[in-house]
Protein backbone atom coordinates (compact mmCIF):
# COMPACT_ATOMS: atom_id res chain seq x y z
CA UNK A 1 0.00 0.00 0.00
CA UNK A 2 1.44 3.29 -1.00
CA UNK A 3 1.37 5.70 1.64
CA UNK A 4 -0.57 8.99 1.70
CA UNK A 5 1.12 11.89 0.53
CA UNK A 6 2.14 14.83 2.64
CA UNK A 7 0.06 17.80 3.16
CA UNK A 8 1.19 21.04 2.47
CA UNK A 9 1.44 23.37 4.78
CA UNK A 10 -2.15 25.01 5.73
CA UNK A 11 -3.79 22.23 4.21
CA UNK A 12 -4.70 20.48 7.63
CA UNK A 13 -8.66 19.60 8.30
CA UNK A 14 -10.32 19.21 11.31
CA UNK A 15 -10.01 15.88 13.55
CA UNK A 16 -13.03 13.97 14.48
CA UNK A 17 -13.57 15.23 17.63
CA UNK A 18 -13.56 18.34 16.31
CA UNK A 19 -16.16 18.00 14.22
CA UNK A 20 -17.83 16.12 17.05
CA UNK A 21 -17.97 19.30 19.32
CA UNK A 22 -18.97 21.28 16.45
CA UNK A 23 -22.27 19.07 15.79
CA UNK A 24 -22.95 19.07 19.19
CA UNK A 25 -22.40 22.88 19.91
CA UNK A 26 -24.63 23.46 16.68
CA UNK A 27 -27.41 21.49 18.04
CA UNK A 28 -27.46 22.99 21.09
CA UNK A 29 -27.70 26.19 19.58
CA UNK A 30 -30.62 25.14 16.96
CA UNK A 31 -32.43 23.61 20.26
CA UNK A 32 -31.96 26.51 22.11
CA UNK A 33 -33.58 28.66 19.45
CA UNK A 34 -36.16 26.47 18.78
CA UNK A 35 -37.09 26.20 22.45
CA UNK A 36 -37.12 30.07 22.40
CA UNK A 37 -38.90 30.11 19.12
CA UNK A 38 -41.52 27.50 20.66
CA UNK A 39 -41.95 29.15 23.56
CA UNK A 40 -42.72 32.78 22.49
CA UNK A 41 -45.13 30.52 19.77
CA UNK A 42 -47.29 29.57 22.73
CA UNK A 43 -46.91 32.86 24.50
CA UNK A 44 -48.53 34.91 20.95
CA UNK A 45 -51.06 32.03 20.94
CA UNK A 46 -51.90 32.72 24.60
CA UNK A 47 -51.94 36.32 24.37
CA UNK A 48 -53.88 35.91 21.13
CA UNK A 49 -56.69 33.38 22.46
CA UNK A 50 -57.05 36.22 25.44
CA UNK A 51 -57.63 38.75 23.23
CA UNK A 52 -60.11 36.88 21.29
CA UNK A 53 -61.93 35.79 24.76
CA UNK A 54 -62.01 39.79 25.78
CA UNK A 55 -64.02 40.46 22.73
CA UNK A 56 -66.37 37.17 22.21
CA UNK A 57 -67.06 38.03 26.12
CA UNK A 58 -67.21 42.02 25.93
CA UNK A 59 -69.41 41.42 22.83
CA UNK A 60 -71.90 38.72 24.73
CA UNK A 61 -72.40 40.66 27.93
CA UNK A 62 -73.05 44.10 25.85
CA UNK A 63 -75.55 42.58 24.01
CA UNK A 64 -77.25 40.60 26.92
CA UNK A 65 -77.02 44.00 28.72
CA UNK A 66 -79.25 46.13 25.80
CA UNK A 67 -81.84 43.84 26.07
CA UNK A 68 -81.73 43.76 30.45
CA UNK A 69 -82.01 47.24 30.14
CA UNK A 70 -85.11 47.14 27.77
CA UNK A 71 -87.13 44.57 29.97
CA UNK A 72 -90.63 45.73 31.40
CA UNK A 73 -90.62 48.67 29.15
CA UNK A 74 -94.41 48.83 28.84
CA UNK A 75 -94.51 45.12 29.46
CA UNK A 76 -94.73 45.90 33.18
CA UNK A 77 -97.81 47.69 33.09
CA UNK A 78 -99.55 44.86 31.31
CA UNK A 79 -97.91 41.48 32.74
CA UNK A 80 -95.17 42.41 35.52
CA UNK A 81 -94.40 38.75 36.66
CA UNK A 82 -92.90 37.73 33.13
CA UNK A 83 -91.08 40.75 32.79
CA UNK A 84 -87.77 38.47 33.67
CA UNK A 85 -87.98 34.65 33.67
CA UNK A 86 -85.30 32.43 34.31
CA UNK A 87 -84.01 27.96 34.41
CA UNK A 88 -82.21 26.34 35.39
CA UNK A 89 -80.82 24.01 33.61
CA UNK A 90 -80.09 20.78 35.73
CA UNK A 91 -83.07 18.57 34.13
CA UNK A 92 -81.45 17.46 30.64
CA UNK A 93 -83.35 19.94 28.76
CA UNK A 94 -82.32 19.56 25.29
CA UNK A 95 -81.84 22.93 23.92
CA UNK A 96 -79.55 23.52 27.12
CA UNK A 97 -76.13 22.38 28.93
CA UNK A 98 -76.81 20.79 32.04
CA UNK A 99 -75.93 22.81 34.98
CA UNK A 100 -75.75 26.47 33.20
CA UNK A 101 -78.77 29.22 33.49
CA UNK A 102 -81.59 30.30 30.81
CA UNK A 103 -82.67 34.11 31.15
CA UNK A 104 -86.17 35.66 29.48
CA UNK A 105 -86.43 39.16 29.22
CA UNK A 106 -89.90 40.74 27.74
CA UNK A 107 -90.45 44.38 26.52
CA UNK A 108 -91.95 46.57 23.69
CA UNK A 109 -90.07 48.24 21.02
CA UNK A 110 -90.64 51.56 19.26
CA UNK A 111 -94.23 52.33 19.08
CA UNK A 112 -96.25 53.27 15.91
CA UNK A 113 -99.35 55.33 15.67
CA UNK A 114 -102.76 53.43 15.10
CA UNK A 115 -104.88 55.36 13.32
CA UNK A 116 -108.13 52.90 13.25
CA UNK A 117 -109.60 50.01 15.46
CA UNK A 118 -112.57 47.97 14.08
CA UNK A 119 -113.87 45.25 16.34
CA UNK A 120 -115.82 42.60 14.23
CA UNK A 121 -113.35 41.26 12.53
CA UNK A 122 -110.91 42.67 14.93
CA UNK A 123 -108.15 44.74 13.79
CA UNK A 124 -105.94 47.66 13.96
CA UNK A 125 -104.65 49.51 11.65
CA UNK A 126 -101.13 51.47 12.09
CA UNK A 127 -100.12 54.30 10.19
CA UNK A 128 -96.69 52.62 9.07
CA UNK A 129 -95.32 49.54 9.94
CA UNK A 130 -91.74 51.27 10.46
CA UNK A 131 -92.31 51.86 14.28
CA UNK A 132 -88.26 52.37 14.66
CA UNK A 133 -87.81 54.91 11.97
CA UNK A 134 -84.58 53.14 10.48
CA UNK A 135 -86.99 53.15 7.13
CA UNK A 136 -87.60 48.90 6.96
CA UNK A 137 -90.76 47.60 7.90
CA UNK A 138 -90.60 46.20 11.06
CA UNK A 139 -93.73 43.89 10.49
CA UNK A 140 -94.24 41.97 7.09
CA UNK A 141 -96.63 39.10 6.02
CA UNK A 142 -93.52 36.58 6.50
CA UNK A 143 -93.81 37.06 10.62
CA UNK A 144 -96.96 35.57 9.98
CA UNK A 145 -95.71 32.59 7.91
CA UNK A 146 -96.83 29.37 8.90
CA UNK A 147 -99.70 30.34 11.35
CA UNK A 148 -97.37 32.77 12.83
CA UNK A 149 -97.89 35.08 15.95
CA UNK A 150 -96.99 38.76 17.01
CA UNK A 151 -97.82 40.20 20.45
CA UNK A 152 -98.74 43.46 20.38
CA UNK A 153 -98.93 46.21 22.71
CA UNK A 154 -101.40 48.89 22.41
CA UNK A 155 -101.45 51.72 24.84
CA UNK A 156 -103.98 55.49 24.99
CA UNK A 157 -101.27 58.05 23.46
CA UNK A 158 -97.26 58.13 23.70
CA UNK A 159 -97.49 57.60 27.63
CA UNK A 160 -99.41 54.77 28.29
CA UNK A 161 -102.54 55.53 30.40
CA UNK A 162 -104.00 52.20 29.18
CA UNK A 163 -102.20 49.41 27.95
CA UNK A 164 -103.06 46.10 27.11
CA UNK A 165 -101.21 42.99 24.84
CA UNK A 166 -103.30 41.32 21.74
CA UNK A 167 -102.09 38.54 19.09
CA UNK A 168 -101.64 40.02 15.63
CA UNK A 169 -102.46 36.60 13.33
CA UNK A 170 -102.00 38.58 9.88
CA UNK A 171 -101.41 41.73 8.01
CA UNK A 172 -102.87 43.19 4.80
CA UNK A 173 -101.11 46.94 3.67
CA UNK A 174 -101.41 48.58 6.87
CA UNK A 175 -104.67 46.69 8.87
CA UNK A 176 -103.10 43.65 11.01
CA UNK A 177 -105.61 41.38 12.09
CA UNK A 178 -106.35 40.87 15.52
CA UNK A 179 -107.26 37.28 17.39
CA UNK A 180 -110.14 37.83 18.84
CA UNK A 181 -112.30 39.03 20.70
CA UNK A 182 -109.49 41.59 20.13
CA UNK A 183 -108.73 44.79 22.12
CA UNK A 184 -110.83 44.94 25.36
CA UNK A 185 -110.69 48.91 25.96
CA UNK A 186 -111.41 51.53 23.85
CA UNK A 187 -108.94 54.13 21.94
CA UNK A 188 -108.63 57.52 21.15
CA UNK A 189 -105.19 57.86 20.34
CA UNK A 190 -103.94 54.35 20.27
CA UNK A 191 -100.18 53.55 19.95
CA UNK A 192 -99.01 50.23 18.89
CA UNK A 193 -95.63 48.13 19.48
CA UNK A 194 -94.39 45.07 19.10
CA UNK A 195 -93.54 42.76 22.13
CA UNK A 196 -90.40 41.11 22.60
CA UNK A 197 -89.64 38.13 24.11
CA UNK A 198 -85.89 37.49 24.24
CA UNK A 199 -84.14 34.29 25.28
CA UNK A 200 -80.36 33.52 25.96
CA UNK A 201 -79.67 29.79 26.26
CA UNK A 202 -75.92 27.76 26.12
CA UNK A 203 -76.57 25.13 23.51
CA UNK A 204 -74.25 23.34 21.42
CA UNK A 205 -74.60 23.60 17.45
CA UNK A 206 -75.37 20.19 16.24
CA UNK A 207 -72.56 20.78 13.67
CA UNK A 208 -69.64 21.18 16.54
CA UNK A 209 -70.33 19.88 19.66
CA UNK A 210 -67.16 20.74 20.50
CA UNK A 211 -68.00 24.24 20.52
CA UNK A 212 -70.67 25.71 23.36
CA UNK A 213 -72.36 28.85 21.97
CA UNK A 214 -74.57 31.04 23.17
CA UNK A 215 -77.68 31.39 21.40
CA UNK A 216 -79.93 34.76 21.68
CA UNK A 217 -84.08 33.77 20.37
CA UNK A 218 -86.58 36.47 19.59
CA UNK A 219 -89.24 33.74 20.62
CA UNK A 220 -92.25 33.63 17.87
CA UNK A 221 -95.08 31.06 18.66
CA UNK A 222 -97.31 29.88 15.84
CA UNK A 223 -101.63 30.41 16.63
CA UNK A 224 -101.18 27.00 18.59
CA UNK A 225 -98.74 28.32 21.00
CA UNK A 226 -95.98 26.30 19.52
CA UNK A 227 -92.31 27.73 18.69
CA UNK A 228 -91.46 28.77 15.11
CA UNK A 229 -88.35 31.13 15.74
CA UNK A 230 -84.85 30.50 15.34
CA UNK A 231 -82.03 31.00 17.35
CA UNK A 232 -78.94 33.36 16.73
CA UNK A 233 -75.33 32.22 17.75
CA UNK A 234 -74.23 35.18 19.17
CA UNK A 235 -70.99 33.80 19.96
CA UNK A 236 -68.90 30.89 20.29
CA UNK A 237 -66.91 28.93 22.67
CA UNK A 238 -68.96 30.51 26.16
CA UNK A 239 -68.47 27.07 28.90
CA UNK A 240 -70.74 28.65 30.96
CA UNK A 241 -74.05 31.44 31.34
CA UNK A 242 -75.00 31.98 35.18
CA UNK A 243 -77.58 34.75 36.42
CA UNK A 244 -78.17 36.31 39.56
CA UNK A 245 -81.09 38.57 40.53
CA UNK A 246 -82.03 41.14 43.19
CA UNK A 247 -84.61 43.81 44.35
CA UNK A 248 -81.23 45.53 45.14
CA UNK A 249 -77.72 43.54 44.57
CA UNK A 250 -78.13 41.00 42.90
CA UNK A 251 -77.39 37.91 44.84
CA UNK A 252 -79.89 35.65 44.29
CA UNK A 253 -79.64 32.60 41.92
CA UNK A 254 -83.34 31.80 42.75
CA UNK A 255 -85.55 34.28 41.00
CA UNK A 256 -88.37 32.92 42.88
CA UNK A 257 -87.26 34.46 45.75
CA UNK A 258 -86.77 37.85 44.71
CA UNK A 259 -90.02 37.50 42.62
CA UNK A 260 -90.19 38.68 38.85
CA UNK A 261 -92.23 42.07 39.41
CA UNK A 262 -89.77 42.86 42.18
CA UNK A 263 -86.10 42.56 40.13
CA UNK A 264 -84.56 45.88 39.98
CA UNK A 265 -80.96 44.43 39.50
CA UNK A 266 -79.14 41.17 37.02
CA UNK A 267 -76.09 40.33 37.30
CA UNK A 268 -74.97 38.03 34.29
CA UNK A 269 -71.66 36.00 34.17
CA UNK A 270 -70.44 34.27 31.03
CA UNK A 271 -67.16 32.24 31.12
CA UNK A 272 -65.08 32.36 27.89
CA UNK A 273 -63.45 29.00 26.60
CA UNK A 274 -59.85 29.72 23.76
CA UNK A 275 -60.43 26.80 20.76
CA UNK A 276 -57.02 25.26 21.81
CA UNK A 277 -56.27 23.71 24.43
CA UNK A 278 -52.99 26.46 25.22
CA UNK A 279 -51.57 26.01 28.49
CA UNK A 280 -48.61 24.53 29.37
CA UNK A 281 -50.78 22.35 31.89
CA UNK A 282 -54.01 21.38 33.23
CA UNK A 283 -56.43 24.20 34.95
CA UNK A 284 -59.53 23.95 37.12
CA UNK A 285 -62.90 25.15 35.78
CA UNK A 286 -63.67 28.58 37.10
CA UNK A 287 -66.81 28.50 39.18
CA UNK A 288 -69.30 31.20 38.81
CA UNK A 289 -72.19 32.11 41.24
CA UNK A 290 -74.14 28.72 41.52
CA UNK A 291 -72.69 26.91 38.85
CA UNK A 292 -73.04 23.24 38.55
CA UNK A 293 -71.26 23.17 35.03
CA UNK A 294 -68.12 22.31 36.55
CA UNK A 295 -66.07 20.28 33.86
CA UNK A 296 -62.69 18.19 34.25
CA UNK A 297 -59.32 20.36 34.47
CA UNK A 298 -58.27 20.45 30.75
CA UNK A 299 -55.64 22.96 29.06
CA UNK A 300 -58.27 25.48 27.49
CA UNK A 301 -57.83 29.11 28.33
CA UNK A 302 -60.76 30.24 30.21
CA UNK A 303 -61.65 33.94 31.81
CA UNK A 304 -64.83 35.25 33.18
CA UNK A 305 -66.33 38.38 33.02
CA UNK A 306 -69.44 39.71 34.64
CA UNK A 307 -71.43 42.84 34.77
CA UNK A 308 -74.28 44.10 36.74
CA UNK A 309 -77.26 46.01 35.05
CA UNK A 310 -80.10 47.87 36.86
CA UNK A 311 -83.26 47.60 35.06
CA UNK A 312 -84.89 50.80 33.63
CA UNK A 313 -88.29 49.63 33.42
């Protein structure tokens, strides 16, 4: 075997330890920065999912508090013990979770002047059907799709000396028809609005049942009394809805014991969930008021936020 020939001066390479310590100092460094890189990864998702949770829950509790502040306007006069209703949900209900709250808020919209009442057949007839000025009708013959329902409020003049509620079972131009026997007192100046009867449940979409929502229902019943509305998602990924009531603070999870007429006071709690499980390890379920929703300690990001609104009404 001929032996190697000499290297020239400058020409020498590196030994294989060398190289050794090299590969293993370069790893260390590449793991090093992609521990860093990983880590500030989950930190943006983290900060990101909280963002997200501030606005699904910021956006839930403003819209649930428009509608608390509406309840018993006019409604009160008329029907004071349904101005609020409230379940909960421990008994399997199916358009529920288990263990999280249901709250019913009634009130009248904008009110439209009537400008004729006939009793036999019994209807009213409103001057426009816009009663909230944004220029769209606010009834049309589709509410009344399907044997479909609208309570009505009709009160003497803009402040309600007399009011009363009626079922409006259809509309032709301007006249809706009235179920009868119709309106009970007599008008000079009649006003007319619609009644709203607003629902927010935690339901799961069949289509994700991964995914809790909140749902907000204008409830419409048919001439029967059954439901034929539809439910909004008003926003995703809420674990939990609690509600607490009072004739001052609100500290009562029982609205029986406050009474309905009596409520002056809701305080509403929603618990935000992130769609990724995030943290670095398992957390508890926050508890909220009376919640029996409590679920097994997972890595989801979850906050709460609550708010207290005084009703108006």
């Amino acid at each position: 075997m001929n032996p190697a020939p000499p290297r020239a001066a400058g020409e020498g390479g590196f030994s294989l330890v060398e190289l050794l310590v090299a590969m293993v100092l370069s790893l260390a460094v590449v793991g090093g920065s992609l521990m860093i890189f990983t880590s500030q990864r989950r930190g943006f998702d983290r900060q990101q999912e909280v963002v997200n949770e501030q606005q699904i829950g910021r956006f839930a509790l403003s819209t649930i508090t428009d509608d608390i502040r509406q309840a018993g306007l006019w409604t009160r006069v008329t029907s004071p013990a349904t101005v609020i209703g409230s379940i909960n949900n421990s008994l399997g209900d199916p358009r529920a979770i288990d263990g999280t709250d249901t709250l019913r808020l009634r009130y009248v919209g904008e009110m439209g002047q009537g400008t004729a009442i006939t009793i036999a057949p019994p209807t009213i007839t409103v001057a426009s059907l816009d009663f909230d000025g944004d220029l769209a009708p606010d009834l049309t013959a589709a509410d009344f799709a399907n044997n479909g329902t609208v309570r009505l409020a009709v009160s003497e003049g803009p402040y309600g000396t007399v009011v009363e509620e009626v079922d409006a079972i259809g509309l032709a131009g301007n006249v809706l028809t009235l179920r009868g026997p119709g309106l009970v007192n007599s008008y000079d100046a009649p006003m007319v609005g619609i009644v709203h009867q607003v629902e927010y449940t935690l339901d799961t979409p069949l289509a994700d049942l991964d995914m809790p929502s909140l749902y907000r229902e204008r409830v419409r019943l048919d001439v029967d009394g059954n439901r034929i509305s539809l439910r909004q998602q008003l926003a995703n990924f809420i674990d939990d809805f609690q509600v607490e009531f009072g004739s001052g603070i609100p500290d009562q999870a029982n609205l029986g014991a406050v009474g309905a007429a009596n409520v002056r006071a809701i305080r509403v709690a929603v618990v935000t969930r992130s769609e990724e499980e995030v943290l670095p390890v398992d957390a508890a379920f926050p508890l909220v008021q009376d919640s029996a929703r409590g679920l097994a300690n997972d890595r989801y990001l979850r906050r709460v936020y609550e708010q207290t609104v005084a009703l108006r009404n």
